[in-house]
N, C-alpha and C. Protein backbone atom coordinates (compact mmCIF):
# COMPACT_ATOMS: atom_id res chain seq x y z
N UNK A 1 51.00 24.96 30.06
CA UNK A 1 50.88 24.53 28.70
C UNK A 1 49.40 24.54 28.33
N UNK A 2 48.95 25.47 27.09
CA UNK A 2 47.70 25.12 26.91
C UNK A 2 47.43 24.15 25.82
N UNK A 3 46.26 23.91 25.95
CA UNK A 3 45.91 23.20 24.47
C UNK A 3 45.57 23.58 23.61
N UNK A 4 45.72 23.53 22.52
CA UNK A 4 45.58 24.32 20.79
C UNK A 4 44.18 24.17 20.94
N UNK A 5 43.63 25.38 20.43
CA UNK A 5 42.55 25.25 20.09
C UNK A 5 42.17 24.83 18.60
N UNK A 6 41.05 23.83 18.48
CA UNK A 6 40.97 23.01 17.12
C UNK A 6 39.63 23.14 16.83
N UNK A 7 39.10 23.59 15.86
CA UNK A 7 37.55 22.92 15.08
C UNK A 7 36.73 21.74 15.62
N UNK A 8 35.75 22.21 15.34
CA UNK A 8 35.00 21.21 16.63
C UNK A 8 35.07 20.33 15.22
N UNK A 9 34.86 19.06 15.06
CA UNK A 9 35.15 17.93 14.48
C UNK A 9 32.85 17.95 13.68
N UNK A 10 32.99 17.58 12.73
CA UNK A 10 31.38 18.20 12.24
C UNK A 10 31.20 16.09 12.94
N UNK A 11 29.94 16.23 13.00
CA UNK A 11 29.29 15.48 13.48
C UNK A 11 28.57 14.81 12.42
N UNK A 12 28.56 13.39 11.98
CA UNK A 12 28.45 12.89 10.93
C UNK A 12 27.06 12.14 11.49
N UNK A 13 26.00 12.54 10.34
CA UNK A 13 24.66 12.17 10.34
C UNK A 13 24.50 10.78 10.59
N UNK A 14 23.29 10.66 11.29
CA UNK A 14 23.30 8.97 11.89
C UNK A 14 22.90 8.48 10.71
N UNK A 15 23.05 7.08 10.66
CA UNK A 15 22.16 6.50 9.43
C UNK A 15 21.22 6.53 8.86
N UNK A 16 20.90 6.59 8.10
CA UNK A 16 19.57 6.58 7.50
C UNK A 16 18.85 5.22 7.15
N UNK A 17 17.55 4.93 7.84
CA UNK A 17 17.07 3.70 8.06
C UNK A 17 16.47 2.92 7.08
N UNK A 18 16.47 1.81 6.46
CA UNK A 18 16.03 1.02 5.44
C UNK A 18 14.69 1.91 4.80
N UNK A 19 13.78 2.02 6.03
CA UNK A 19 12.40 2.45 5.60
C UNK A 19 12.19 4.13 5.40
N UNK A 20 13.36 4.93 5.96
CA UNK A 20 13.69 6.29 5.23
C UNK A 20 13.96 6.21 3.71
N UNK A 21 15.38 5.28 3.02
CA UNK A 21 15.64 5.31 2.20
C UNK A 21 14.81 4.78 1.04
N UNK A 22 14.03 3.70 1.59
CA UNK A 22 13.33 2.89 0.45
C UNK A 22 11.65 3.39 0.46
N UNK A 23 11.67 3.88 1.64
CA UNK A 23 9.96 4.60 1.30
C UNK A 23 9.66 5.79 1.54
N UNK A 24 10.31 6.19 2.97
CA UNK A 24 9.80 7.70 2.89
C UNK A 24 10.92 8.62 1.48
N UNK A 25 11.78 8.33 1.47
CA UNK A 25 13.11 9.32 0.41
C UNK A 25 12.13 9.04 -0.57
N UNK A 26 11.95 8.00 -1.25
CA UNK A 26 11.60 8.19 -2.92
C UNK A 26 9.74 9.14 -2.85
N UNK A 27 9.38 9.18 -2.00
CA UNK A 27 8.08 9.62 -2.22
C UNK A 27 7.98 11.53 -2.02
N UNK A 28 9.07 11.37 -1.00
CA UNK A 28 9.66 13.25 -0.89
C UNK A 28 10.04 13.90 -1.96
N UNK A 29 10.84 12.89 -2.50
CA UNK A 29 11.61 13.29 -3.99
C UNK A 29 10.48 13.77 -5.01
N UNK A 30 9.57 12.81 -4.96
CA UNK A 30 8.27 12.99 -6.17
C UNK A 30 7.63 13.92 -6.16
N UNK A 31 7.96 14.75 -4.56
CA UNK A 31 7.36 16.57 -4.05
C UNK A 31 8.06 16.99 -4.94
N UNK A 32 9.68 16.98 -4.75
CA UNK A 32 10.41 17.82 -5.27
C UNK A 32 10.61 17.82 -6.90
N UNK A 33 9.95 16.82 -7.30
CA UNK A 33 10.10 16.11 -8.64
C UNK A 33 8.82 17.26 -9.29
N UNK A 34 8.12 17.65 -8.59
CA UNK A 34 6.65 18.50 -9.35
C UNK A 34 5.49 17.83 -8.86
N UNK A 35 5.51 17.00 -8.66
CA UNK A 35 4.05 16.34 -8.23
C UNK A 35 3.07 16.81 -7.16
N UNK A 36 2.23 17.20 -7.08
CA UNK A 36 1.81 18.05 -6.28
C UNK A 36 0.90 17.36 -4.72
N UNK A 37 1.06 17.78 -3.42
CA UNK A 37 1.06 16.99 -2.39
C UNK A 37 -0.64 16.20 -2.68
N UNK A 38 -1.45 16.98 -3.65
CA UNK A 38 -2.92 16.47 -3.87
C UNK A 38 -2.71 15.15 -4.74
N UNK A 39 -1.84 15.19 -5.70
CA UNK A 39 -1.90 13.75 -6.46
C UNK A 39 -0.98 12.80 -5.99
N UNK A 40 0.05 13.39 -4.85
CA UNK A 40 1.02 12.40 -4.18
C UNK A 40 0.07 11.16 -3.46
N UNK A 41 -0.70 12.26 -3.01
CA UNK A 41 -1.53 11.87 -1.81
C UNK A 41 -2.70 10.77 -2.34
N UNK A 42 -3.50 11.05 -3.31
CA UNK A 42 -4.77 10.14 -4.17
C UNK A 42 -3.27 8.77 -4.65
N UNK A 43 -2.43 9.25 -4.99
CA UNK A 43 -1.71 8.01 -5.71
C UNK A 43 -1.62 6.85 -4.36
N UNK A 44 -0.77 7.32 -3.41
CA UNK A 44 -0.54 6.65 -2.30
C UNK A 44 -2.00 6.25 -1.70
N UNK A 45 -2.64 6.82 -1.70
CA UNK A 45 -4.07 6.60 -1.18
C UNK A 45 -5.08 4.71 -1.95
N UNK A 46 -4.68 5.38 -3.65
CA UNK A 46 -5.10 4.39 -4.39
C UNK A 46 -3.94 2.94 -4.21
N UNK A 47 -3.08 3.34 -4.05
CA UNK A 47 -1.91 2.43 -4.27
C UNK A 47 -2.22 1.90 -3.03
N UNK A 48 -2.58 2.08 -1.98
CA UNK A 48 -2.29 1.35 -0.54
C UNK A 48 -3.85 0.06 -0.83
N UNK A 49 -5.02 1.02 -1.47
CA UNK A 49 -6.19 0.39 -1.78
C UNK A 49 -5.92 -0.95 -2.65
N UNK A 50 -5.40 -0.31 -3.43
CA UNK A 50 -5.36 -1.64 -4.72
C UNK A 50 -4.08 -2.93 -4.09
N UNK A 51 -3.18 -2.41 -3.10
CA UNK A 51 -2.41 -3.68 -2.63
C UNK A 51 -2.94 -3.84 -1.55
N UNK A 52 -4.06 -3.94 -1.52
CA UNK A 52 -5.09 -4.66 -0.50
C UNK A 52 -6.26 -5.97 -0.53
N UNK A 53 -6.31 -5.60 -2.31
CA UNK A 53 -7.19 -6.40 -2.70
C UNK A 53 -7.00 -7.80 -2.56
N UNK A 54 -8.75 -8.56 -2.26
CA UNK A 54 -7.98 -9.74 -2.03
C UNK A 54 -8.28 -10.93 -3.31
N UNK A 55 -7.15 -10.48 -3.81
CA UNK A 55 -7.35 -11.31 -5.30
C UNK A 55 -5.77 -11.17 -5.75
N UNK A 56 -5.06 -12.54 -6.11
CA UNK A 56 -3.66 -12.00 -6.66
C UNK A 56 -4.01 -12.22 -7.63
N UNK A 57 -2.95 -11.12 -7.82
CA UNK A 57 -2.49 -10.79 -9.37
C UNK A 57 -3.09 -10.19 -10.39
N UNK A 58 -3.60 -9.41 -9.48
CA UNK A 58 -4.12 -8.40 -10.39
C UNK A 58 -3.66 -6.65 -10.03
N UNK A 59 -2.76 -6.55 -8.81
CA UNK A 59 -2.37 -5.43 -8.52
C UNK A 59 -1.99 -4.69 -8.87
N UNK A 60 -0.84 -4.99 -9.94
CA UNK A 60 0.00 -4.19 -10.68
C UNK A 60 -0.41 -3.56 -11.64
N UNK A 61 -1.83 -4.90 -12.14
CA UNK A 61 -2.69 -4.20 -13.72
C UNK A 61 -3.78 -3.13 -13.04
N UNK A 62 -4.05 -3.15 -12.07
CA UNK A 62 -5.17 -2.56 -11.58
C UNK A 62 -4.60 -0.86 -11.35
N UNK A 63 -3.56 -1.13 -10.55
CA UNK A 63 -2.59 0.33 -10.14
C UNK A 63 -2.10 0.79 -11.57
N UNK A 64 -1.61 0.28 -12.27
CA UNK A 64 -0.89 0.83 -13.65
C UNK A 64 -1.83 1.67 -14.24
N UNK A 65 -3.46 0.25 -14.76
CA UNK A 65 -3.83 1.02 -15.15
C UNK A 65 -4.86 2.14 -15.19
N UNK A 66 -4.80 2.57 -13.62
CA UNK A 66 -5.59 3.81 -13.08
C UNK A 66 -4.84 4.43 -12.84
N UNK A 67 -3.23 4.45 -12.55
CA UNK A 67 -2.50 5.50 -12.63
C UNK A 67 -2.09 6.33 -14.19
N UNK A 68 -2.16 5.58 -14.90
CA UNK A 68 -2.29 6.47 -15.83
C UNK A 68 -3.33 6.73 -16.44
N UNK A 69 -4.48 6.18 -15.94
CA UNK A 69 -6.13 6.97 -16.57
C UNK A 69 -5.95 8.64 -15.73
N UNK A 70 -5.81 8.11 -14.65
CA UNK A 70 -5.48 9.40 -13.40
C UNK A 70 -4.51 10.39 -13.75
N UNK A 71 -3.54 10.10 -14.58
CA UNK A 71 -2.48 10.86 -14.75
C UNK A 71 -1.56 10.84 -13.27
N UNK A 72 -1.26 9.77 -12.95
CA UNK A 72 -0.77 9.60 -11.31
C UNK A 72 0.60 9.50 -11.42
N UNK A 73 1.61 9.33 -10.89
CA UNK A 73 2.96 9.04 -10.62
C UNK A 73 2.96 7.09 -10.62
N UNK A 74 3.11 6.18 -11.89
CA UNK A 74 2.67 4.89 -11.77
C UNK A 74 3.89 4.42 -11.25
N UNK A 75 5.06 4.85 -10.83
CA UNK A 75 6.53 4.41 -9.94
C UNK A 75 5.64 4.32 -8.65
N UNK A 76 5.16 5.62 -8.27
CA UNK A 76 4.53 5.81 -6.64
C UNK A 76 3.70 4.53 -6.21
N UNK A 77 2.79 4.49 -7.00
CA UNK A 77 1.66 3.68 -7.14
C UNK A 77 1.79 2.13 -6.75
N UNK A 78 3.01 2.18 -7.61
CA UNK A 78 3.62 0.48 -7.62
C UNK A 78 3.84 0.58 -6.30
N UNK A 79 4.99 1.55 -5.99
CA UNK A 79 5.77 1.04 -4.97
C UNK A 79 4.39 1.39 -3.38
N UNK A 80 3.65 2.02 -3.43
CA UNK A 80 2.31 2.18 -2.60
C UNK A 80 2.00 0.58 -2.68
N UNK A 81 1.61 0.05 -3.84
CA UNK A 81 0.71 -1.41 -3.50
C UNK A 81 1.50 -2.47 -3.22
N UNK A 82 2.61 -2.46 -3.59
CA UNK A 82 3.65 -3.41 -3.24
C UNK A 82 4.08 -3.09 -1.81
N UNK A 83 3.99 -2.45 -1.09
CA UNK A 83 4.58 -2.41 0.12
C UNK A 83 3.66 -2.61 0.93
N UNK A 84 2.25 -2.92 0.44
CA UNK A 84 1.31 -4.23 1.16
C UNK A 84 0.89 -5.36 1.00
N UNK A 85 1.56 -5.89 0.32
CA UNK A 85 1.66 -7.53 -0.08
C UNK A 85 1.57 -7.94 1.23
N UNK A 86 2.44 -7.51 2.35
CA UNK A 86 2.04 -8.64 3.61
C UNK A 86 0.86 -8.48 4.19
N UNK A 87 -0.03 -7.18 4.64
CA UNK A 87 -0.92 -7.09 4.81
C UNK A 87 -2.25 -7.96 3.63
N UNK A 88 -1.71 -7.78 2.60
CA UNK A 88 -2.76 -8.60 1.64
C UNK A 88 -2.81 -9.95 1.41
N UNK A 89 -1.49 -10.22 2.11
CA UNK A 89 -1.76 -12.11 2.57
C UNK A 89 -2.20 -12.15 4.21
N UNK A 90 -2.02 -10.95 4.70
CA UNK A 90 -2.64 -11.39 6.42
C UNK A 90 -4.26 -11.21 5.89
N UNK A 91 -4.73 -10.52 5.47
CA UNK A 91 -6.34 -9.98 4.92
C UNK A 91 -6.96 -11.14 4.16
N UNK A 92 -6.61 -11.81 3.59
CA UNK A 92 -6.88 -12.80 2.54
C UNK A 92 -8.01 -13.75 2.97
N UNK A 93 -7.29 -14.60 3.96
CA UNK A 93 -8.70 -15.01 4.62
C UNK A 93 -9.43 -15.09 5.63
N UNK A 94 -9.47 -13.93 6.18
CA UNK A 94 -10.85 -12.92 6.95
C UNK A 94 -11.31 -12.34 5.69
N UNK A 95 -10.86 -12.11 4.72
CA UNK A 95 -11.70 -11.36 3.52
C UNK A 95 -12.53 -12.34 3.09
N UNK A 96 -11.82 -13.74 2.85
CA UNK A 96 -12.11 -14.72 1.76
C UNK A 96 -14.05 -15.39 3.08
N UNK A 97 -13.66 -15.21 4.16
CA UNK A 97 -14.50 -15.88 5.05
C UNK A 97 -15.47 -14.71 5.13
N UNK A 98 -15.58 -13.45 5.40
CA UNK A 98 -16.29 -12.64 5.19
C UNK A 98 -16.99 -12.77 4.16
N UNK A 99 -16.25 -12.85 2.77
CA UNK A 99 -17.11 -13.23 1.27
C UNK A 99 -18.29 -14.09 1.75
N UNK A 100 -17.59 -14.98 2.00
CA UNK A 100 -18.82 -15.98 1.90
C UNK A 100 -19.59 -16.19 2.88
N UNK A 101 -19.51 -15.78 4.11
CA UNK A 101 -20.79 -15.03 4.54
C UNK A 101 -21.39 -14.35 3.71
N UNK A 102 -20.91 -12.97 3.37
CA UNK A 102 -21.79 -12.12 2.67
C UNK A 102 -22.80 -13.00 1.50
N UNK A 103 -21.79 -14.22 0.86
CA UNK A 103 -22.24 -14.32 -0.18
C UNK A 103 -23.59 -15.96 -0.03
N UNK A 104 -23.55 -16.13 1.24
CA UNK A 104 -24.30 -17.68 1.89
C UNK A 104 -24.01 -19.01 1.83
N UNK A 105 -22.41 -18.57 1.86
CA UNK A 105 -21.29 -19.61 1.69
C UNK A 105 -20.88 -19.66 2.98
N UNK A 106 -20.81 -19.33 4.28
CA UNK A 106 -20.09 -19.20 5.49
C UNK A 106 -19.62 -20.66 6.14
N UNK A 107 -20.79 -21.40 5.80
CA UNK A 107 -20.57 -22.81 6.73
C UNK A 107 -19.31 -23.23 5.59
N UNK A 108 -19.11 -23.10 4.57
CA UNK A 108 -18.29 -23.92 3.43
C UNK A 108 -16.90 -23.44 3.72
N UNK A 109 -16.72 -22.27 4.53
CA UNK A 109 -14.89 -21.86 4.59
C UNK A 109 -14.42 -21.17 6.44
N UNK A 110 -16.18 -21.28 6.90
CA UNK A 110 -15.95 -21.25 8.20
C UNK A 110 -14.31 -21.68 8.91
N UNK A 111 -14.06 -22.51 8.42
CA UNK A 111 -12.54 -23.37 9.58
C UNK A 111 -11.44 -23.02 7.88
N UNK A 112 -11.75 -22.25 6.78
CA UNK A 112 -10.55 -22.29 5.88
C UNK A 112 -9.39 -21.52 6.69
N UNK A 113 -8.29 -22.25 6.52
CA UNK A 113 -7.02 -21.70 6.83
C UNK A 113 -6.33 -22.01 5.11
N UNK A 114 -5.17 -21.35 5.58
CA UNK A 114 -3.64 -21.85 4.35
C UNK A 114 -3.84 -23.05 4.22
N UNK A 115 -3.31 -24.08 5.18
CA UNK A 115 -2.72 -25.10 5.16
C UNK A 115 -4.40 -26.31 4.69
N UNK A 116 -5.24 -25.71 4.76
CA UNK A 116 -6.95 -26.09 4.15
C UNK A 116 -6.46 -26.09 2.32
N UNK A 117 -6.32 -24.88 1.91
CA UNK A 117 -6.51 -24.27 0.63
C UNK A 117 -5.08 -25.09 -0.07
N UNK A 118 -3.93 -25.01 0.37
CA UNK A 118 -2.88 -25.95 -0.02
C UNK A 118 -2.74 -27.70 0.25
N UNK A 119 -3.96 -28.28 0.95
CA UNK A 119 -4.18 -29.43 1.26
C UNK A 119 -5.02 -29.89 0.01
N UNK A 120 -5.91 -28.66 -0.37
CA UNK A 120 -7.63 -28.72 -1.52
C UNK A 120 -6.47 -28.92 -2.73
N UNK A 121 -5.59 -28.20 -3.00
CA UNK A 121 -5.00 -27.78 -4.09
C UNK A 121 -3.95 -29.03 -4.15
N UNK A 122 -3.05 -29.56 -3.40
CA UNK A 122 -2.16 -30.74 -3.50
C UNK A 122 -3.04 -32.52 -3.88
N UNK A 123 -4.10 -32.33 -3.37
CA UNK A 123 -5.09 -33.24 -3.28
C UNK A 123 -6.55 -33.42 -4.45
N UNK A 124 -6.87 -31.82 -4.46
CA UNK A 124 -7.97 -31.83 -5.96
C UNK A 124 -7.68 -31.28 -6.80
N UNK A 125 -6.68 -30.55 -6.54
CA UNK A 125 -6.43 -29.48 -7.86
C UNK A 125 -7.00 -27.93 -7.55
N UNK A 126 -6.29 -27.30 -8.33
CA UNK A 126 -6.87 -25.80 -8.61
C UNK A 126 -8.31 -26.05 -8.77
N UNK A 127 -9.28 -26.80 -9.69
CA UNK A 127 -10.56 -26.58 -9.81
C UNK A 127 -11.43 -26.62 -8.48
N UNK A 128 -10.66 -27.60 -7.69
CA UNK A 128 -11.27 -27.56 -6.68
C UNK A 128 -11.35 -26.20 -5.71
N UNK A 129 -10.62 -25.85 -5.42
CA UNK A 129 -10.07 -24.68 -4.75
C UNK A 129 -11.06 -23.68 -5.55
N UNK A 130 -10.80 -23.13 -6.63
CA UNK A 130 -11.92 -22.80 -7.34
C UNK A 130 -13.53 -22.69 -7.14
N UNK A 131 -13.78 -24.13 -6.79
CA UNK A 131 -15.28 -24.14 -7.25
C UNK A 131 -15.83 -23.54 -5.92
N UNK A 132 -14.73 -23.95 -4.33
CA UNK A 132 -15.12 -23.61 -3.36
C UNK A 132 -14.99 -22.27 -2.72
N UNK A 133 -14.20 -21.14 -3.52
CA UNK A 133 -13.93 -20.27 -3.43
C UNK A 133 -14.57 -19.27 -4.08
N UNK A 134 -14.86 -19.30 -5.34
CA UNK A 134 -15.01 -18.39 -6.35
C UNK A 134 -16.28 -17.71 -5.85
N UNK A 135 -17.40 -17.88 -5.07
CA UNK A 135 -18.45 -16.78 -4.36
C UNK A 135 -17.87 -16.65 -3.13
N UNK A 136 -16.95 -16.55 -2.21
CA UNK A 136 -16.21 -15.90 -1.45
C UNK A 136 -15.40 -14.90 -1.84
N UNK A 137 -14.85 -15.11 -3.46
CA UNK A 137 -14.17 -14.37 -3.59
C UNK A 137 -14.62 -13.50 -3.89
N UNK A 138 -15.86 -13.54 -5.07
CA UNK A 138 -16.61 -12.49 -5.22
C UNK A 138 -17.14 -11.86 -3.64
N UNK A 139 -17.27 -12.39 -3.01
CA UNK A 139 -17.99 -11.02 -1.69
C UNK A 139 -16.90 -10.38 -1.04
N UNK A 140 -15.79 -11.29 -1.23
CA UNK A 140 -14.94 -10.65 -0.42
C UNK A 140 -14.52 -9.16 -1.29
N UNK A 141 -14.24 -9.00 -2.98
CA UNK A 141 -13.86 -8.02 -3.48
C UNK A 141 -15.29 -7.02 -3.23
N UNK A 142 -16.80 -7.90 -3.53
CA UNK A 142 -17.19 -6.66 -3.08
C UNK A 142 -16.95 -5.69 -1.31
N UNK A 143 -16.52 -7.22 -0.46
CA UNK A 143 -16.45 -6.31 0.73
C UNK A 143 -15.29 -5.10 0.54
N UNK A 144 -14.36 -5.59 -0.07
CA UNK A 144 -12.89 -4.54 -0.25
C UNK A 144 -13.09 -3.72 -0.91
N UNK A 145 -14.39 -3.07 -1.96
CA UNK A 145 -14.59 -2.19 -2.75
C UNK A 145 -15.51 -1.36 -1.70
N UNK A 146 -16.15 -2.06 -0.67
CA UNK A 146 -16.94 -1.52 0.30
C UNK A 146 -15.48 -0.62 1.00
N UNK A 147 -14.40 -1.33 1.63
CA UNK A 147 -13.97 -0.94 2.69
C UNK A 147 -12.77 0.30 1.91
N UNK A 148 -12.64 -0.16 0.93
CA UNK A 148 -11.60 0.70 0.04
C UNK A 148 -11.83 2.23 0.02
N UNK A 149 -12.92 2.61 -0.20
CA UNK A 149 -13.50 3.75 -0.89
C UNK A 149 -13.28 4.83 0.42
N UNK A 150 -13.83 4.69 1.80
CA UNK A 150 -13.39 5.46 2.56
C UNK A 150 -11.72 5.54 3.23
N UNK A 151 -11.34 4.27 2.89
CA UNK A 151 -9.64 3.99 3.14
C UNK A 151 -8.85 5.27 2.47
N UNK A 152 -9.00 5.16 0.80
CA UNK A 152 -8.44 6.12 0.28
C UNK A 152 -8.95 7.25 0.28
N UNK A 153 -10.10 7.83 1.20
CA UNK A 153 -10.61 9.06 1.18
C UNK A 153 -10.13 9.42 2.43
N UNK A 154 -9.68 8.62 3.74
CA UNK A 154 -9.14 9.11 4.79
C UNK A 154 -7.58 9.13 4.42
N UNK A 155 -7.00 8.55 3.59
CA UNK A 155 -6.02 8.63 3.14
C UNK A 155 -5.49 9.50 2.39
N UNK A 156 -6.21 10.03 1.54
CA UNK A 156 -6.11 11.21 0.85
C UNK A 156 -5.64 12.45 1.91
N UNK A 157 -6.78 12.80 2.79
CA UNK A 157 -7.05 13.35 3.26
C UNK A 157 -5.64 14.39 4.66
N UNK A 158 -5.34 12.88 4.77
CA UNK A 158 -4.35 13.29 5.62
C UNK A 158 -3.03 13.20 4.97
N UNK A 159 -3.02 12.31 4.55
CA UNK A 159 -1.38 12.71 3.59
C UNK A 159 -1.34 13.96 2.55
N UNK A 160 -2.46 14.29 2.14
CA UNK A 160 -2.19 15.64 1.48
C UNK A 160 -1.81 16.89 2.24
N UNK A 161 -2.43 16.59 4.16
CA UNK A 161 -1.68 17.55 4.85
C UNK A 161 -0.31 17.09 5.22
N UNK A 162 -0.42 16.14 5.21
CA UNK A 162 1.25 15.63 5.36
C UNK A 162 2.19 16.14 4.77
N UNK A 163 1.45 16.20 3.21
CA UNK A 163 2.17 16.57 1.85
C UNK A 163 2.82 18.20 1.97
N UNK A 164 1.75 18.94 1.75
CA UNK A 164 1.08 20.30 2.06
C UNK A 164 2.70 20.95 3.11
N UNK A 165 2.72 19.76 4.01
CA UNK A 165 3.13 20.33 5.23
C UNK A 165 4.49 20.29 4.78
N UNK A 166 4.98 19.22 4.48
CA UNK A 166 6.38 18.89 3.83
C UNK A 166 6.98 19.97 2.43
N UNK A 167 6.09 20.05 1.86
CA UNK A 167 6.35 20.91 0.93
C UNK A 167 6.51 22.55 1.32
N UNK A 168 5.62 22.74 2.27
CA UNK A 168 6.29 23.99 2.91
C UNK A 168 7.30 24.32 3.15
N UNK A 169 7.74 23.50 4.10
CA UNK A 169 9.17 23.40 4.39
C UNK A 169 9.89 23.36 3.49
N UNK A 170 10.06 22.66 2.81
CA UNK A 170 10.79 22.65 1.71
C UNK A 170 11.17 23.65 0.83
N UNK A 171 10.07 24.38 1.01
CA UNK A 171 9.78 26.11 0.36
C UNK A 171 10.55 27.06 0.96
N UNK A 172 10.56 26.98 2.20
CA UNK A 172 11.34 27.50 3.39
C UNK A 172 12.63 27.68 3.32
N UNK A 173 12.93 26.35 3.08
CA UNK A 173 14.55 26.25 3.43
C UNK A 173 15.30 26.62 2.17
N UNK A 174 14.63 26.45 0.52
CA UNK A 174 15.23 26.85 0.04
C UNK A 174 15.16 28.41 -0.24
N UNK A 175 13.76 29.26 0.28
CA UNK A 175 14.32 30.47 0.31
C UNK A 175 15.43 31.03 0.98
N UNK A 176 15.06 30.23 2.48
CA UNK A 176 15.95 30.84 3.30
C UNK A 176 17.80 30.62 2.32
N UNK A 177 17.85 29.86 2.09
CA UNK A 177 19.04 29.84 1.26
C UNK A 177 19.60 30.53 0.13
């Protein structure tokens, strides 16, 4: 008795992982969308910069509005600076303590932690927090305008071959088709 021969059964694609679907997919798409791997690349570049800064709330105005001075993809942009919010609360204060070194404030936030800055704030108020911060904060944005500038230039740099590279392919497969 033999056995019927049957179709091999197609093999159903593994999942596709949170961080495929929600970051790498939408930024491939924006290849295929027209965007070209040079402005994919400066957007993501700027976008990773500006959700770095250590200052809230100003990210969204900052990315918006240089993505469209830039003529940039401002969906990309967002979703570039928003997907370092955690890094920009781990950065916050080594930035904020750096400031004020830079700025001859060091002994004043030397030992600042969180639970310092939410003790100042439950206890003196925002002004307080304020008065002891506000030349840290200034050194710290100038340190991040320091550290920014080559960030998004090594960033550029390589995601446009990233880009470059992806888009080839892409070129590829639909000739080949």
């Amino acid at each position: 008795m033999s056995i019927p021969e049957t179709e091999p059964l197609p093999v159903a694609a593994p999942p596709r992982s949170w961080l495929r679907r929600r970051v790498l997919d939408p930024f491939l798409d924006l290849l295929k969308a027209g965007l070209s791997p040079e402005q994919l690349a400066l957007t993501i570049g700027l976008g990773v910069a500006f959700g770095l800064v250590p200052l809230f709330g100003v990210t969204t105005v900052v990315s918006v509005t240089t993505a469209l001075r830039l003529r940039l993809n401002v969906a990309a942009m967002q979703l570039a600076a928003h997907l370092m919010s955690a890094f920009q609360l781990l950065l916050l204060i080594p930035f904020l303590r750096a400031g004020a070194t830079i700025m001859g404030q060091g002994d004043k936030v030397k030992h600042l932690t969180v639970e310092r800055i939410r003790y100042l704030i439950d206890h003196d108020g925002w002004a307080a927090v304020g008065k002891l911060l506000w030349r840290a904060e200034l050194g710290a944005l100038l340190l991040w305008v320091l550290l920014a500038v080559p960030l998004v230039a090594l960033l550029y740099f390589i995601l446009r071959a990233v880009f470059r590279r992806v888009l080839a392919k892409q070129d590829a497969v639909i000739n080949q088709g």
